[in-house]
C-alpha atoms as a PDB file:
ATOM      1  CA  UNK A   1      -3.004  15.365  -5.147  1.00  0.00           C
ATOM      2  CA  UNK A   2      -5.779  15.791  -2.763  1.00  0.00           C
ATOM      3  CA  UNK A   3      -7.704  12.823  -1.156  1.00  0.00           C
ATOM      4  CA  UNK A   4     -10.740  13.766  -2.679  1.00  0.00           C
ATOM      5  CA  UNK A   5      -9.150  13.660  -6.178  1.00  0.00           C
ATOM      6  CA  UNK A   6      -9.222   9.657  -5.634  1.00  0.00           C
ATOM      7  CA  UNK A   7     -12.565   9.524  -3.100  1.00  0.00           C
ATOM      8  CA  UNK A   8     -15.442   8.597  -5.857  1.00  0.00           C
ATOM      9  CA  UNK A   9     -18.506   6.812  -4.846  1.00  0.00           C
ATOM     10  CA  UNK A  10     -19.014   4.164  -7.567  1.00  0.00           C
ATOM     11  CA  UNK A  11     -22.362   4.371 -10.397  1.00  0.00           C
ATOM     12  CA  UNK A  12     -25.415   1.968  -9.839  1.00  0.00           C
ATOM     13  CA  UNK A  13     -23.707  -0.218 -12.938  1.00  0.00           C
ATOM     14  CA  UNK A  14     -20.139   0.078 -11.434  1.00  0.00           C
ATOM     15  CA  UNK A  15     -21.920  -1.805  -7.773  1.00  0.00           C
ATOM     16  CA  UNK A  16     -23.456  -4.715  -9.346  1.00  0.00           C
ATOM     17  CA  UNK A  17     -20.327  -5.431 -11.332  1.00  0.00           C
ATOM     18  CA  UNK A  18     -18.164  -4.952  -8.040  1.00  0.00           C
ATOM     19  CA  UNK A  19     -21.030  -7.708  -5.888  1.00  0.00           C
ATOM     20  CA  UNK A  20     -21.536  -9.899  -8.829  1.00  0.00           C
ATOM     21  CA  UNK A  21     -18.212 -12.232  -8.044  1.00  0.00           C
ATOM     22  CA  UNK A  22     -19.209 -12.530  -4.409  1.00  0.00           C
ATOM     23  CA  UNK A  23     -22.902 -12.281  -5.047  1.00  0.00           C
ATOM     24  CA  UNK A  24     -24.365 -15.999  -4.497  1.00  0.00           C
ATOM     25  CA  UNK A  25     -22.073 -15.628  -0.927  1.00  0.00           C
ATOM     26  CA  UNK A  26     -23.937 -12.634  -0.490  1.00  0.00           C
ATOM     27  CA  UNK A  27     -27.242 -14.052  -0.966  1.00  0.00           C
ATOM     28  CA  UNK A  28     -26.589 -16.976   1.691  1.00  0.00           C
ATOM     29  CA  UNK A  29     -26.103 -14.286   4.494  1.00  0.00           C
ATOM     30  CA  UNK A  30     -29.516 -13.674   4.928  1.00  0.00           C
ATOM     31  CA  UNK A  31     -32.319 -14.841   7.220  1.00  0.00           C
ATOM     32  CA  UNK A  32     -35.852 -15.612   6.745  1.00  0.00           C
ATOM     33  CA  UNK A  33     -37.666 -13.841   9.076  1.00  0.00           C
ATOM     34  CA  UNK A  34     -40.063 -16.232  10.974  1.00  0.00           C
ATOM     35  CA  UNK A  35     -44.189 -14.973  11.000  1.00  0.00           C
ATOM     36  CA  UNK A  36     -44.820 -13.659  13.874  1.00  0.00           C
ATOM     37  CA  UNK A  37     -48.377 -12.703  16.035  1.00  0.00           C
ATOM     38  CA  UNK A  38     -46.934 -10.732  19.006  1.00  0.00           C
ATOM     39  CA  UNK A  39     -49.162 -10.854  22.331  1.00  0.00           C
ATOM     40  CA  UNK A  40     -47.745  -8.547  24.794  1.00  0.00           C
ATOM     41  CA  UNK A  41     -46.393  -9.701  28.150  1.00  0.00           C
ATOM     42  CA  UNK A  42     -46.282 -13.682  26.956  1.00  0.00           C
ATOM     43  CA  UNK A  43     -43.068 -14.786  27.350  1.00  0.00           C
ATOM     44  CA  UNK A  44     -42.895 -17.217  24.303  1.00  0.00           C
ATOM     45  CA  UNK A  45     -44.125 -13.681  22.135  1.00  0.00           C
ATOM     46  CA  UNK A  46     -41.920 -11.678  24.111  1.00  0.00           C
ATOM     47  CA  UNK A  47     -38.771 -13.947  23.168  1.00  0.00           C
ATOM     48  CA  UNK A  48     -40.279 -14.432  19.637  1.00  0.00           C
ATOM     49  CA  UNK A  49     -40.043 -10.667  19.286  1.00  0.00           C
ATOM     50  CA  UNK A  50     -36.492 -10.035  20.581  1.00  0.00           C
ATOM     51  CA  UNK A  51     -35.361 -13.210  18.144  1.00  0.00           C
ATOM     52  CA  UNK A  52     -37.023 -11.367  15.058  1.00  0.00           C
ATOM     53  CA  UNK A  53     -35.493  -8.133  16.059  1.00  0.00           C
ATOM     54  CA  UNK A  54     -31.978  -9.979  15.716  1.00  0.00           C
ATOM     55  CA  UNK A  55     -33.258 -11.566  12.617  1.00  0.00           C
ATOM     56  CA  UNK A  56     -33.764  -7.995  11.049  1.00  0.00           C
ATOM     57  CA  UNK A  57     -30.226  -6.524  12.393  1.00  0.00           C
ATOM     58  CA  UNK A  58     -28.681  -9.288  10.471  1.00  0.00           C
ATOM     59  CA  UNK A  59     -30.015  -8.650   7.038  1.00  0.00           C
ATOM     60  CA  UNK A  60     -29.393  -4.986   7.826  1.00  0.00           C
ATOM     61  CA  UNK A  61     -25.815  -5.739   8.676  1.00  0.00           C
ATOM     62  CA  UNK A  62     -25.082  -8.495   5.585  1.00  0.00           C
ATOM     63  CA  UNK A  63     -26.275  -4.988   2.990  1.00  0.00           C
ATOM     64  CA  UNK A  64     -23.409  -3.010   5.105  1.00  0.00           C
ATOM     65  CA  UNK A  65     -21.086  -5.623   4.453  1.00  0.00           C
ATOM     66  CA  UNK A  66     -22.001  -5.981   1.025  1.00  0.00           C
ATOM     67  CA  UNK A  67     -21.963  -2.216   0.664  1.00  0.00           C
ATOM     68  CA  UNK A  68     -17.792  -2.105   2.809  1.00  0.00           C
ATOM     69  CA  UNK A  69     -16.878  -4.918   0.500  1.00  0.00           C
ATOM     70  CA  UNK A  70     -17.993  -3.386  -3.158  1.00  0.00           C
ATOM     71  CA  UNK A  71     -16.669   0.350  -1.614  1.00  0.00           C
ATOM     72  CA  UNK A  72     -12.933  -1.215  -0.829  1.00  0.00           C
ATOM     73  CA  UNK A  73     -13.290  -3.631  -3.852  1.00  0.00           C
ATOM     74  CA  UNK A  74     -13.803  -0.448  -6.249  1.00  0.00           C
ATOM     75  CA  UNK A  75     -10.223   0.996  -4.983  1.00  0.00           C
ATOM     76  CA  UNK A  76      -8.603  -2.674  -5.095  1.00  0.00           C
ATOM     77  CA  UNK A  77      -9.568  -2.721  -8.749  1.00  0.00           C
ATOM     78  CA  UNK A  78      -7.420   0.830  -9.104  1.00  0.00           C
ATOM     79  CA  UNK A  79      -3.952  -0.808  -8.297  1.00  0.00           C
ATOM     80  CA  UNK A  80      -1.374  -0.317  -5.300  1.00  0.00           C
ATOM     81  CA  UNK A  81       1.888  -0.907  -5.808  1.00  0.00           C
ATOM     82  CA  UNK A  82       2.433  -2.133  -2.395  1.00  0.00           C
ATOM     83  CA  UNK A  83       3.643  -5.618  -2.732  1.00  0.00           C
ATOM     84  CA  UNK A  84       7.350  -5.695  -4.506  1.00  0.00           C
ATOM     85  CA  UNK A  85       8.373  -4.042  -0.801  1.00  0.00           C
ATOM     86  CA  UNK A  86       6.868  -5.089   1.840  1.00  0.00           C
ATOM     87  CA  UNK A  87       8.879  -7.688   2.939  1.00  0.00           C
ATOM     88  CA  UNK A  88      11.910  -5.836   3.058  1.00  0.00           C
ATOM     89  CA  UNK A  89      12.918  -4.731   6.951  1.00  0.00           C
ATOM     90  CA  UNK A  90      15.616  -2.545   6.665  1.00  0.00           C
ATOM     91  CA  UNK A  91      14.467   0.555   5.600  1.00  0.00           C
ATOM     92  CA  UNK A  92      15.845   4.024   7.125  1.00  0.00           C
ATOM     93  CA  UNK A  93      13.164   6.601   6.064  1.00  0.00           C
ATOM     94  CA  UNK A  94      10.269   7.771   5.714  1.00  0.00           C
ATOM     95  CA  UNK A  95      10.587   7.730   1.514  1.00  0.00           C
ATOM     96  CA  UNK A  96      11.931   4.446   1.340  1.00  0.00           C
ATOM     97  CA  UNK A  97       8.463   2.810   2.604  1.00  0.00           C
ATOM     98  CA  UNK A  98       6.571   3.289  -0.233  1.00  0.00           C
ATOM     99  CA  UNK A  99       9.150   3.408  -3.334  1.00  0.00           C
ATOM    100  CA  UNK A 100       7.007   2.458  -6.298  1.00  0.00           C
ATOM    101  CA  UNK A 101       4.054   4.586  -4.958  1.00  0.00           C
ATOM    102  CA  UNK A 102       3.198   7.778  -7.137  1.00  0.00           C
ATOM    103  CA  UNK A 103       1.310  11.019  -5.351  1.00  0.00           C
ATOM    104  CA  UNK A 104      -2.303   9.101  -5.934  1.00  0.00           C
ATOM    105  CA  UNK A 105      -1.135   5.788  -4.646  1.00  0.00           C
ATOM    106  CA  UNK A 106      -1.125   7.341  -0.827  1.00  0.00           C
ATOM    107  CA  UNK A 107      -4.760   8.746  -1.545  1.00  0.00           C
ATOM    108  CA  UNK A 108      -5.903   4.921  -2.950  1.00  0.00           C
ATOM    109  CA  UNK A 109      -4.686   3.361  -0.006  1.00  0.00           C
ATOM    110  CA  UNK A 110      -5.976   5.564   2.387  1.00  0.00           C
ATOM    111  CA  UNK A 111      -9.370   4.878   0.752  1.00  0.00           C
ATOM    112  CA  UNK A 112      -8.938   1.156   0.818  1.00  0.00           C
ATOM    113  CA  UNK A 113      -7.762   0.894   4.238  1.00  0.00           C
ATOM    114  CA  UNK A 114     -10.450   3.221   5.319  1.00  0.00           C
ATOM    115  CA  UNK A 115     -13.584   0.325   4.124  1.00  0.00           C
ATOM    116  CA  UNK A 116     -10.950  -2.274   4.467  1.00  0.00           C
ATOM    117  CA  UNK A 117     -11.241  -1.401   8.335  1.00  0.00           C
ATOM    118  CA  UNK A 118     -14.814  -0.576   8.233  1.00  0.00           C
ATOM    119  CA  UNK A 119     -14.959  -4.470   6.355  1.00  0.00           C
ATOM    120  CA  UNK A 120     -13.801  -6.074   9.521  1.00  0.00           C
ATOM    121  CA  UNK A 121     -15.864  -4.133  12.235  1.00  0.00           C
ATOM    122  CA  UNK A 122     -18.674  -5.487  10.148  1.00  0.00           C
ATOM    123  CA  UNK A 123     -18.142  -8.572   9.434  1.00  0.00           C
ATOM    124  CA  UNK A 124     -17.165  -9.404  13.220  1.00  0.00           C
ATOM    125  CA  UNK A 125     -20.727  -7.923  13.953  1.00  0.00           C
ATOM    126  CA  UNK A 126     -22.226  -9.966  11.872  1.00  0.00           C
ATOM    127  CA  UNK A 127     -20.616 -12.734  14.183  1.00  0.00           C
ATOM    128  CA  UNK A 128     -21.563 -11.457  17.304  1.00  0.00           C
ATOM    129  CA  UNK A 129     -25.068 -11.347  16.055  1.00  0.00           C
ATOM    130  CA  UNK A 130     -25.321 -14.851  15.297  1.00  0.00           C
ATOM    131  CA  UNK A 131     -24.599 -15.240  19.077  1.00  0.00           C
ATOM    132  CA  UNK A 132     -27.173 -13.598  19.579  1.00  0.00           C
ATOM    133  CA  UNK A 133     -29.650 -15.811  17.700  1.00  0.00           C
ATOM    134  CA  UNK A 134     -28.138 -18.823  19.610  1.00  0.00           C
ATOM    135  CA  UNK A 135     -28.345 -16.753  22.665  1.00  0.00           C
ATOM    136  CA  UNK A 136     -32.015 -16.661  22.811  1.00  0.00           C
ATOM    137  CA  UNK A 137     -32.767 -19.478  20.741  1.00  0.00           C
ATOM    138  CA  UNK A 138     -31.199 -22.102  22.957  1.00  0.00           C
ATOM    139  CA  UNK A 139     -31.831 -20.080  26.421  1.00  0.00           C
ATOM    140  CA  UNK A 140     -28.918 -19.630  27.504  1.00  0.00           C
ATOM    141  CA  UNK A 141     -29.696 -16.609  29.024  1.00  0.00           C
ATOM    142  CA  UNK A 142     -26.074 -14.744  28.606  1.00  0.00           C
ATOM    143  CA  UNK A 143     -26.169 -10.755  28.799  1.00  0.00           C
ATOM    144  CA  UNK A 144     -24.225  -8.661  26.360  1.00  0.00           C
ATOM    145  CA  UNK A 145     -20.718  -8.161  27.802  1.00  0.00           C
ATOM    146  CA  UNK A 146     -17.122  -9.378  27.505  1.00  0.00           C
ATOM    147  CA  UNK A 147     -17.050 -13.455  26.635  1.00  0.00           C
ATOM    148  CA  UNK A 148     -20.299 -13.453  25.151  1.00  0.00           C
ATOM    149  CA  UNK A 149     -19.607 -15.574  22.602  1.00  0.00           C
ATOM    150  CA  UNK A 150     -17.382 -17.611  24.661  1.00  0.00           C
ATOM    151  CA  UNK A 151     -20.338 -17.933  27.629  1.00  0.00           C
ATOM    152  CA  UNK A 152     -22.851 -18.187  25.210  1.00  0.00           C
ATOM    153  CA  UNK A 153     -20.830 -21.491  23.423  1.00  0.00           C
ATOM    154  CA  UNK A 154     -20.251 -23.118  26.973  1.00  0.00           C
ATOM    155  CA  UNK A 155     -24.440 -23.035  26.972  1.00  0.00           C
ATOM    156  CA  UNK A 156     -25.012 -24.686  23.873  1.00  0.00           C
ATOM    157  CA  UNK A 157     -26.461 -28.075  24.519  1.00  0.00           C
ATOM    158  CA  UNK A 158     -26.193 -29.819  21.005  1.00  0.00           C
ATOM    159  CA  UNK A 159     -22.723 -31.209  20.495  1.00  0.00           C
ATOM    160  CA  UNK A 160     -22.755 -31.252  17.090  1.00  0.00           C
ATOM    161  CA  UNK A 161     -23.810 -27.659  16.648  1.00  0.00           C
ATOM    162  CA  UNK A 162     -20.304 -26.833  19.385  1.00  0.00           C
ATOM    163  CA  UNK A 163     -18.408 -28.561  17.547  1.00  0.00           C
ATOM    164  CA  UNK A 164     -18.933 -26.833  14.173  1.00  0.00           C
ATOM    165  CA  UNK A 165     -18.702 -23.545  16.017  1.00  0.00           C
ATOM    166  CA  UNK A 166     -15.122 -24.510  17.468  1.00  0.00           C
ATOM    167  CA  UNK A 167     -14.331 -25.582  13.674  1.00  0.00           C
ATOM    168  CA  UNK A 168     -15.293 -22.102  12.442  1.00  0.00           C
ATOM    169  CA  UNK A 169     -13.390 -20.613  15.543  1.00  0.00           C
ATOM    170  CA  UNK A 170      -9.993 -22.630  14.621  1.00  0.00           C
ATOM    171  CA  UNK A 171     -10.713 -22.170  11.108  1.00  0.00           C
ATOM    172  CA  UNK A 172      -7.179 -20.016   9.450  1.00  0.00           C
ATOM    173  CA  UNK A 173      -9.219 -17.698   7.674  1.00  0.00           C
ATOM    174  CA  UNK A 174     -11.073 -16.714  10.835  1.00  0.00           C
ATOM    175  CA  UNK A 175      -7.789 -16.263  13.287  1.00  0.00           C
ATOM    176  CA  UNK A 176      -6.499 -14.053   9.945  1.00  0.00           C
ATOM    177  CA  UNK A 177      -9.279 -12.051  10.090  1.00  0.00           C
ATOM    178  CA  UNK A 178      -9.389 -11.590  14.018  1.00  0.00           C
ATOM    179  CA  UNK A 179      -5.638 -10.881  13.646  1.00  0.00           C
ATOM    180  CA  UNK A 180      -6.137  -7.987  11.132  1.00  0.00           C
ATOM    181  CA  UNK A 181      -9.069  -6.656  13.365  1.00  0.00           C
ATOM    182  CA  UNK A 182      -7.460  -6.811  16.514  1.00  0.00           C
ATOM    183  CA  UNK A 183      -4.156  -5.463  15.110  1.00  0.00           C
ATOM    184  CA  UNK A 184      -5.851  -2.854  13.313  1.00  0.00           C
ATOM    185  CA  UNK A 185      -8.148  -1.736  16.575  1.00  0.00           C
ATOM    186  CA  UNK A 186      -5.699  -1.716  19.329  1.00  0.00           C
ATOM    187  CA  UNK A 187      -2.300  -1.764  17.899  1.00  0.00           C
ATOM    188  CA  UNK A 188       0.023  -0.555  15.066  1.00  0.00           C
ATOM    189  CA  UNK A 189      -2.564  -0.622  12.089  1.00  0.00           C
ATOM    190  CA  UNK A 190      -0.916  -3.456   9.759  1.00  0.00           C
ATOM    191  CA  UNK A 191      -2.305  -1.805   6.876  1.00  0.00           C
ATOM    192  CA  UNK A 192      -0.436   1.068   7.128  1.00  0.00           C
ATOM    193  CA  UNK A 193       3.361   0.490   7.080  1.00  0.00           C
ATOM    194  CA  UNK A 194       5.314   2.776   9.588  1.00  0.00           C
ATOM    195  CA  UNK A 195       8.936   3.345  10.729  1.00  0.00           C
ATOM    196  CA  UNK A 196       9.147   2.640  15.115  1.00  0.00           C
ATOM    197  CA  UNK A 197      11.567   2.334  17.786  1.00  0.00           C
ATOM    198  CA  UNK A 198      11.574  -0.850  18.559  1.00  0.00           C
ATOM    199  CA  UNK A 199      13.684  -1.391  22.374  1.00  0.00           C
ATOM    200  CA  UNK A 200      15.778  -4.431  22.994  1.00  0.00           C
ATOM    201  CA  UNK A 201      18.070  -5.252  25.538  1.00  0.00           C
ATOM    202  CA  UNK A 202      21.616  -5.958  24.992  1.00  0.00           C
ATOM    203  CA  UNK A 203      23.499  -9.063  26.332  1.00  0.00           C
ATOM    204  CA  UNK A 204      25.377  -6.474  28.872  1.00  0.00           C
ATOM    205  CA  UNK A 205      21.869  -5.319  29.865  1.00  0.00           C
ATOM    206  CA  UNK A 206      21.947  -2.069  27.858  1.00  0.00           C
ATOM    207  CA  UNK A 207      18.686  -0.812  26.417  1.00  0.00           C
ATOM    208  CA  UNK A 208      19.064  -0.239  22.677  1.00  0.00           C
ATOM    209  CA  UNK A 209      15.977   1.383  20.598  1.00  0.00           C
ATOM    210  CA  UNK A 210      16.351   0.260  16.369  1.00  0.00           C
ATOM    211  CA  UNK A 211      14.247   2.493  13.974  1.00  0.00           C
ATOM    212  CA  UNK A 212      12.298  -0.292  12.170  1.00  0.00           C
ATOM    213  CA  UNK A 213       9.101  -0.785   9.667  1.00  0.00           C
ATOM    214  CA  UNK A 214       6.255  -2.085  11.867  1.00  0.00           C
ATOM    215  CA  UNK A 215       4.794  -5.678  10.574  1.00  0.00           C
ATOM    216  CA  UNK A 216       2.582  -4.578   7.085  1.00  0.00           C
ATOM    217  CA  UNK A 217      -0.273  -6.490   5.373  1.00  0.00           C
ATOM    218  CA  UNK A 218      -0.351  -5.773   1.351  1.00  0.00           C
ATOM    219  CA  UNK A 219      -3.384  -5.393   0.036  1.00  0.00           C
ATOM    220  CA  UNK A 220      -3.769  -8.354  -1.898  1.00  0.00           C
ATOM    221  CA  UNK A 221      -3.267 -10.421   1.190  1.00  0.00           C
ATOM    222  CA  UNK A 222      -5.666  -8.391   3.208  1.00  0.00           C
ATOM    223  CA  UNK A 223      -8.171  -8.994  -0.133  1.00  0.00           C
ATOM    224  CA  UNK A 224      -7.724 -12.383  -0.052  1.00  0.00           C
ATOM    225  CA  UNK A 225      -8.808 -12.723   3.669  1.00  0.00           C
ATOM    226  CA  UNK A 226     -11.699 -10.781   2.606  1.00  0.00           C
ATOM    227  CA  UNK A 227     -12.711 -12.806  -0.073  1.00  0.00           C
ATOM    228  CA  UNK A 228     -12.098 -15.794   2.099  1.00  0.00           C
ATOM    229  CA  UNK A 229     -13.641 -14.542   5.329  1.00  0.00           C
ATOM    230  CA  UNK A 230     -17.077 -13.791   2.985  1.00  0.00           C
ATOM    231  CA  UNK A 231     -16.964 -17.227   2.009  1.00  0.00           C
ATOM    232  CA  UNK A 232     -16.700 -18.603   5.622  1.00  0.00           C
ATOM    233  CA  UNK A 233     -19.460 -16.737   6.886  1.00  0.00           C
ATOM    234  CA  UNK A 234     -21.626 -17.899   3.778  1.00  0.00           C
ATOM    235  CA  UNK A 235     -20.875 -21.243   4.821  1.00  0.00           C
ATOM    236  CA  UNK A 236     -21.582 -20.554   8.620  1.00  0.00           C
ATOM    237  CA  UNK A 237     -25.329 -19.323   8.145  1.00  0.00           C
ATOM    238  CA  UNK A 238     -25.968 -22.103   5.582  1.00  0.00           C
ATOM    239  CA  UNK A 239     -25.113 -24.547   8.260  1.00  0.00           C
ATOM    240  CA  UNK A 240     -26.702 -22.503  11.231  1.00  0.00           C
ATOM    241  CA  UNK A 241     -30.045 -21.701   8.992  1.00  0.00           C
ATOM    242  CA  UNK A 242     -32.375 -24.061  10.915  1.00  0.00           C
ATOM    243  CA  UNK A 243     -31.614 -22.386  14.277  1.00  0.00           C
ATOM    244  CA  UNK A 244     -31.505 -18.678  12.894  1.00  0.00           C
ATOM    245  CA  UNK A 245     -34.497 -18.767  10.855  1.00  0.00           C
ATOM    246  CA  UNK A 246     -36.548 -20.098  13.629  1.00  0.00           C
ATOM    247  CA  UNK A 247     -37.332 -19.429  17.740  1.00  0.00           C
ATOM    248  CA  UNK A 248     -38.451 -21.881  19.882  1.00  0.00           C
ATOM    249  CA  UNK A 249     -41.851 -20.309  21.695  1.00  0.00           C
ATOM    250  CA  UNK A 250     -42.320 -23.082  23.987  1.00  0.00           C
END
């Protein structure tokens, strides 16, 4: 069976049944963009600009992840059989990985994994952006580059509003997510179970290398986090709105 046998791009009826159980979460990501009457070269316009451009690359990211989510929903719904095995360790081939999976099974979960991956990338930019917002909206004047969120939260004045942010940050369903994204960006994707050497050293010192399944993420757990992460980030902008949906000019 070819991949394309299983790659179908759901009807206008099939999407709003695939939002509709995450559709009031949906409809909290958003921001209200604030009226603006740009004069150029003031700085309170200028900064009122850059904070509406931010505005607008949110909403346009929330309809990407609302797109990711019904796209790797629609081949969720088809069924994987990947859960009666994946605990088990000691497997020896190749075949053995996937023993309840049928020809079209390998084709579903390419699909899924493919927006599953996309799912994360988005939703973590969706993160990033709120930064952003805070960025500019309490001056902390941080430029884009590694630790921005992290130099941008040392610059927030309000406690209250740092201490909800190190809530989220601790929160399990966020360190799951950043797990999955980081594991599936830089190391052995855990959505795709493998077979590696793995090297350990003996007690007499000799280097031994074991043929083993690399650490594997079903489906259903990665849907759950999913679920759970759209939830989180629902509850985030609720709680952020009055900063997001508005700039200080002064």
């Amino acid at each position: 069976m070819h991949i394309f046998d299983i790659a179908k791009y759901p009807s206008e009826k099939e999407f709003d049944d695939l939002i509709e159980s995450k559709l009031v979460e949906f409809q909290k990501i958003y921001i209200d963009n604030i009226p603006t009457s740009f004069k150029i070269l003031e700085r309170s316009h200028m900064k009122e600009q850059e904070y509406l451009f931010w505005q607008m690359d949110f909403n346009s990211r929330k309809v990407d992840l609302a797109l990711t989510y019904s796209l790797l929903k629609y081949y969720y719904n088809l069924g994987l059989a990947d859960d009666i095995w994946a605990n088990e360790r000691n497997v020896t081939s190749l075949r053995s990985l996937y023993p309840n999976f049928e020809m079209k099974h390998h084709s579903m979960q390419h699909m899924f994994n493919f927006y599953t991956e996309s799912y994360y990338h988005r939703f973590f930019g969706l993160v990033d952006n709120i930064f952003h917002l805070l960025n500019i909206f309490y001056d902390c004047d941080v430029e884009p580059g590694p630790n921005f969120i992290k130099n941008v939260s040392s610059r927030i004045p309000e406690k209250d509003i740092l201490s909800f942010l190190i809530k989220v940050k601790k929160d399990p369903v966020y360190n799951v997510a950043q797990n999955y994204r980081n594991a599936i960006t830089h190391n052995h994707r855990v959505n795709q179970s493998k077979l590696n050497y793995v090297q350990s050293i003996r007690s007499d010192g000799v280097k031994v290398k074991k043929l083993e399944r690399n650490e594997y993420v079903t489906t259903e757990e990665f849907y759950k986090n999913i679920n759970e992460s759209i939830d989180l980030l629902a509850k985030v902008t609720e709680h952020l709105r009055p900063i997001l949906e508005n700039a200080k000019t002064d």
